[in-house]
Protein backbone atom coordinates (compact mmCIF):
# COMPACT_ATOMS: atom_id res chain seq x y z
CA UNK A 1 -13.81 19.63 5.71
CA UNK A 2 -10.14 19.24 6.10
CA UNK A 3 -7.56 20.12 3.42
CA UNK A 4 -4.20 17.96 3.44
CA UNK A 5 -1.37 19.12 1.34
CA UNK A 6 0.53 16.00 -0.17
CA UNK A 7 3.85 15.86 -2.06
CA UNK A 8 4.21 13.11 -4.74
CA UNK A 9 6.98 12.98 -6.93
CA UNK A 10 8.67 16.61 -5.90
CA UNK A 11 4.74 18.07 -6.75
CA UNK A 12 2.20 19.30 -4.06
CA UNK A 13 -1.27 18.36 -3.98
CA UNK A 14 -3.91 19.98 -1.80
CA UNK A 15 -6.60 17.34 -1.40
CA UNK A 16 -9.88 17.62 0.64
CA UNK A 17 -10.84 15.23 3.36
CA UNK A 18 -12.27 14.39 6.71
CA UNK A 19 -11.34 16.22 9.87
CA UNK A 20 -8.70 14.46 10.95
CA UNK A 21 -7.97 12.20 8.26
CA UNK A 22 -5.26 14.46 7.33
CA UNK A 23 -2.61 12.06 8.99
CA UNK A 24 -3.46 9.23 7.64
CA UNK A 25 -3.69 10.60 4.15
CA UNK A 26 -0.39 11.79 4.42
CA UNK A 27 1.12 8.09 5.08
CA UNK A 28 -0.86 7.46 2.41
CA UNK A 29 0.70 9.80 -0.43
CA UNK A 30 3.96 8.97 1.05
CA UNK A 31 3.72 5.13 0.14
CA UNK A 32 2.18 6.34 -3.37
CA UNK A 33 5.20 8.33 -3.03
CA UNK A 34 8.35 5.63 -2.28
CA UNK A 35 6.53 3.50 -4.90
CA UNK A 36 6.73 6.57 -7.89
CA UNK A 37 10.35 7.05 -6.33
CA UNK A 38 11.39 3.53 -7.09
CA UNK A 39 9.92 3.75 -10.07
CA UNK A 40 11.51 6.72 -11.13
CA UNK A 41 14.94 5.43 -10.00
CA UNK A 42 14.10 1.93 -12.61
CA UNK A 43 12.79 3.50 -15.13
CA UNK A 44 13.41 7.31 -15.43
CA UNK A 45 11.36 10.33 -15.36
CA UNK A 46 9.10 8.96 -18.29
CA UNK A 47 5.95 11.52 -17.56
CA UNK A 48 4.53 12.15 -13.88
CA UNK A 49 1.41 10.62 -15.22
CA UNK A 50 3.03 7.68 -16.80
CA UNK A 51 4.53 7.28 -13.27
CA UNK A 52 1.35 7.98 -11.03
CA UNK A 53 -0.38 4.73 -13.07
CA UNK A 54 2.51 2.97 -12.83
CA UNK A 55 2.34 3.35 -8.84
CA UNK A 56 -1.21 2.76 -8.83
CA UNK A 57 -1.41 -0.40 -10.52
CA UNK A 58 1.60 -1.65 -8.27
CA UNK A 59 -0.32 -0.63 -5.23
CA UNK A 60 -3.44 -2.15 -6.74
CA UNK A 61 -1.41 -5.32 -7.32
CA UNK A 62 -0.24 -5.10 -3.28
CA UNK A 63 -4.03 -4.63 -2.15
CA UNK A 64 -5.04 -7.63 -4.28
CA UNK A 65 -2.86 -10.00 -3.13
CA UNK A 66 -3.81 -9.20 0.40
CA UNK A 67 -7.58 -9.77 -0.29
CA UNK A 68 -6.98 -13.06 -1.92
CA UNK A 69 -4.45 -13.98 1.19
CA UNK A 70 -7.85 -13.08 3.21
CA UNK A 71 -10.08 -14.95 0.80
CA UNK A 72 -7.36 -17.63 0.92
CA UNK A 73 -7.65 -17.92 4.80
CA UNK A 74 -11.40 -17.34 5.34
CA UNK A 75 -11.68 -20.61 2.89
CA UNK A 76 -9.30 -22.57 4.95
CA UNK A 77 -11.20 -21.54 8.12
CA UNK A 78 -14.35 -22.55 6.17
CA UNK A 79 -16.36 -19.22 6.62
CA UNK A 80 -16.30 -19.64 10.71
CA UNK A 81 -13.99 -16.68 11.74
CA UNK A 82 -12.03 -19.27 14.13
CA UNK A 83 -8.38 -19.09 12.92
CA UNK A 84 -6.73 -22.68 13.23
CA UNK A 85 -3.15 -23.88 13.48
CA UNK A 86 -2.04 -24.04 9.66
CA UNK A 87 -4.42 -20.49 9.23
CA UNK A 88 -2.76 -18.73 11.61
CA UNK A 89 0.77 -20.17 10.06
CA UNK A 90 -0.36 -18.76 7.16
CA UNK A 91 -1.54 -15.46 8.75
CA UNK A 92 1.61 -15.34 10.79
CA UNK A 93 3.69 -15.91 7.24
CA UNK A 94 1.34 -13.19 5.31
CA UNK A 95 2.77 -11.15 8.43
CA UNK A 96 6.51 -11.09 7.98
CA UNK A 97 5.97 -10.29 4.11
CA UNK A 98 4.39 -7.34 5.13
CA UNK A 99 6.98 -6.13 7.64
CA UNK A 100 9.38 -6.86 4.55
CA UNK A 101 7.75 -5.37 2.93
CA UNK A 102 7.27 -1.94 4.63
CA UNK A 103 10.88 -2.49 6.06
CA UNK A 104 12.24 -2.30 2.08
CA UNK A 105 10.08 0.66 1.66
CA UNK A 106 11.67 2.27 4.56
CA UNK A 107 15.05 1.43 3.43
CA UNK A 108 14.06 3.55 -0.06
């Protein structure tokens, strides 16, 4: 078992994991991270914990929106796996709001 030290919000977490999954957790905490940033910078310093839900539920509110964009696709492909013309439009748009995406977090 792994250990990977994290920093969110100026604080450092130790958190246990797979061998090598230590890289991968780190991108993680530094999204978590950007997104308690941009809080912070909105809203203030109102309570790291305040902050860390905060984060979470707009992270949660990311994640959902790219299940139902899958959900959204596998019902327009009508549960076959083949992606057609206006699906992979679709896909292809879902994929440029995610490069925005990332690219705005990147700018932060």
């Amino acid at each position: 078992m792994a250990v990977a030290t994290l920093t969110i919000n100026g604080r450092t977490y130790d958190v246990s994991c797979d061998d090598g999954q230590e890289g991968h957790l780190q991108k993680l905490a530094e999204h978590v991270d950007e997104r308690v940033r941009q809080l912070a910078d909105s809203v203030g310093q109102v309570g790291e914990a305040r902050l860390l839900i905060m984060a979470s539920l707009l992270v949660a509110d990311e994640l959902y929106d790219a299940y139902r964009q899958i959900h959204l696709l596998s019902e327009a492909d009508g549960g076959q796996g083949a992606i057609g013309g206006d699906t992979a439009v679709t896909l292809e748009n879902c994929a440029q709001r995610i490069e925005a995406i990332a690219e705005r977090l990147a700018a932060h």
